[in-house]
Protein backbone atom coordinates (compact mmCIF):
# COMPACT_ATOMS: atom_id res chain seq x y z
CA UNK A 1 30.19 14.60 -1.25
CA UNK A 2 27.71 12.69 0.31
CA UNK A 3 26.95 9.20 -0.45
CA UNK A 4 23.11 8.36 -0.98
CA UNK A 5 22.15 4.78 1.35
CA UNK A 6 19.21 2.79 -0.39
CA UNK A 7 16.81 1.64 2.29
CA UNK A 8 14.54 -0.16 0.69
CA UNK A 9 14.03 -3.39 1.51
CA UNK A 10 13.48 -6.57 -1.16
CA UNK A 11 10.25 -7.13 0.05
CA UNK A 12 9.22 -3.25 -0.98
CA UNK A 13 6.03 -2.65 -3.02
CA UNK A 14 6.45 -0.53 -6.36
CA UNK A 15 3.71 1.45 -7.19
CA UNK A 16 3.54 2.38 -10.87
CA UNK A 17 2.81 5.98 -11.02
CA UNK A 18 0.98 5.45 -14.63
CA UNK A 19 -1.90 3.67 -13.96
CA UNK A 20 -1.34 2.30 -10.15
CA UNK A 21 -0.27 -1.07 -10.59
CA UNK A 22 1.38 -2.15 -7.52
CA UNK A 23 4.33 -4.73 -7.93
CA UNK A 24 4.16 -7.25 -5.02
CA UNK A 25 7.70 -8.88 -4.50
CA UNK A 26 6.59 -11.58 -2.67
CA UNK A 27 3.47 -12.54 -5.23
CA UNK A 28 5.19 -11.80 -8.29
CA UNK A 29 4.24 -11.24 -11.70
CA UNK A 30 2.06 -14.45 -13.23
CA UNK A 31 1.19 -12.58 -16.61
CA UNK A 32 5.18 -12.48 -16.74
CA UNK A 33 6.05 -15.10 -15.10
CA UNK A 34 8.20 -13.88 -12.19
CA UNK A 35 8.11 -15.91 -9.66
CA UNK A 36 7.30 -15.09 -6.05
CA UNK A 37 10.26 -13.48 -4.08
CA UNK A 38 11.85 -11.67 -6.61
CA UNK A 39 12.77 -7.93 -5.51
CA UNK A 40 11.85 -5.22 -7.99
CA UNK A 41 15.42 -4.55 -8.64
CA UNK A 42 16.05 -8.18 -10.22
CA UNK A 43 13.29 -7.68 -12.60
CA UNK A 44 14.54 -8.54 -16.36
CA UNK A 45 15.45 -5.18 -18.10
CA UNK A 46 12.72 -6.07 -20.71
CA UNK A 47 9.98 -6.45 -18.09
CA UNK A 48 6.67 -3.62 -18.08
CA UNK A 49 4.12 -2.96 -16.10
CA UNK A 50 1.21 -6.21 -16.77
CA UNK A 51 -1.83 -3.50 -16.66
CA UNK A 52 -0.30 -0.32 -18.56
CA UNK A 53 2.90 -1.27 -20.43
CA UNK A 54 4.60 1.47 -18.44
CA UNK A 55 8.44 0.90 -18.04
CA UNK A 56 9.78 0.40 -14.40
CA UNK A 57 11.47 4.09 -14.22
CA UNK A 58 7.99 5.13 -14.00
CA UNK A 59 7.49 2.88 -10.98
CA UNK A 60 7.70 4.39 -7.32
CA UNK A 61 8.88 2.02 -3.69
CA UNK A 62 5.69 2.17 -1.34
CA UNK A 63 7.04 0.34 0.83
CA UNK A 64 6.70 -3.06 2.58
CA UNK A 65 3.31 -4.48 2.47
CA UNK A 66 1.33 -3.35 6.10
CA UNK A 67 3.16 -0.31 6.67
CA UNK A 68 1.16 2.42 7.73
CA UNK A 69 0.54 4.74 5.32
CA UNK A 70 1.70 8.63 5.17
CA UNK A 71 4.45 10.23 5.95
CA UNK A 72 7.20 9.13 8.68
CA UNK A 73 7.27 12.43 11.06
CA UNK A 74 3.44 12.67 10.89
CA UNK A 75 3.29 9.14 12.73
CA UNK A 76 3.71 10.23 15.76
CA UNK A 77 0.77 12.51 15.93
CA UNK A 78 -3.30 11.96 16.25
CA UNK A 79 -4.42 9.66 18.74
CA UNK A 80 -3.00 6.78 17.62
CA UNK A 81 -5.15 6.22 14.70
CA UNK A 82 -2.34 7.38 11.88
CA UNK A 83 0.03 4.54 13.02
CA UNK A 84 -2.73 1.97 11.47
CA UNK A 85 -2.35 -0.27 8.03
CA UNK A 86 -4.74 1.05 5.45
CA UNK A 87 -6.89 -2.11 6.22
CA UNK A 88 -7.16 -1.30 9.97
CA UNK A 89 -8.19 2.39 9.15
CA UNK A 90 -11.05 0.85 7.00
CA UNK A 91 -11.88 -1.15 9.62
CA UNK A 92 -12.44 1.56 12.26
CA UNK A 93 -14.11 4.02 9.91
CA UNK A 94 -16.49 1.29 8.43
CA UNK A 95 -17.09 -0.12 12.49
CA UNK A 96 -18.10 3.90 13.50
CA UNK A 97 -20.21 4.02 10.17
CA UNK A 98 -22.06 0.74 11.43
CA UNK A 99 -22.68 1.83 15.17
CA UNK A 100 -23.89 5.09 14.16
CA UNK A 101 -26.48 3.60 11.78
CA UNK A 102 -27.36 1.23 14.51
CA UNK A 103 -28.34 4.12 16.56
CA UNK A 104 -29.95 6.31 14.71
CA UNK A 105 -31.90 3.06 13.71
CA UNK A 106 -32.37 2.50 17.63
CA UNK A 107 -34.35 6.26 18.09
CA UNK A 108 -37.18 4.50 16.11
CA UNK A 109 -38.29 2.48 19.20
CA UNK A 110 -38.63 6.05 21.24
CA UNK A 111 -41.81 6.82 19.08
């Protein structure tokens, strides 16, 4: 027999697999009104998703808000760029984007 350890934390994001509401502990619910810093798990039993009505067995843990995203063993790999927030990765992307407009823009002043 082995005994399954829960690891998530209180402050874990729940993702509802329905429509992709994402439950933020430490905002709440205001349509339900749950107050800020209540973990998933203390929800009332009678509480649903705001957007879709879904119930919370159809929710999934995402995690803690800034965590990077994928999976854990894939980390390590790349050049550092898949240990970066979702936010940070849009940063980068949308920072190359910009620079390579700026020079293609630039080749104008060759002619």
């Amino acid at each position: 027999m082995s005994a399954e350890v829960d690891v998530s934390s209180p402050l874990d994001r729940y993702e509802c697999r329905v429509c992709g509401y994402q439950y933020e502990p430490t905002k709440g619910d205001n349509r339900s009104q749950i107050p800020g810093g209540t973990a998933f798990k203390d929800l009332p039993e009678d509480w649903l998703c705001p957007v879709c009505g879904a119930a919370p067995s159809k929710f999934k843990n995402v995690g803690p808000a800034g965590k990077p995203s994928g999976f854990e063993e894939n980390l390590r790999y790349g050049i550092g760029v898949n240990t970066l927030t979702p936010g940070q990765k849009n940063i980068l992307i949308f920072s190359v984007l910009g620079a390579l407009v700026l020079l293609l823009l630039s080749f104008y002043g060759f002619s």
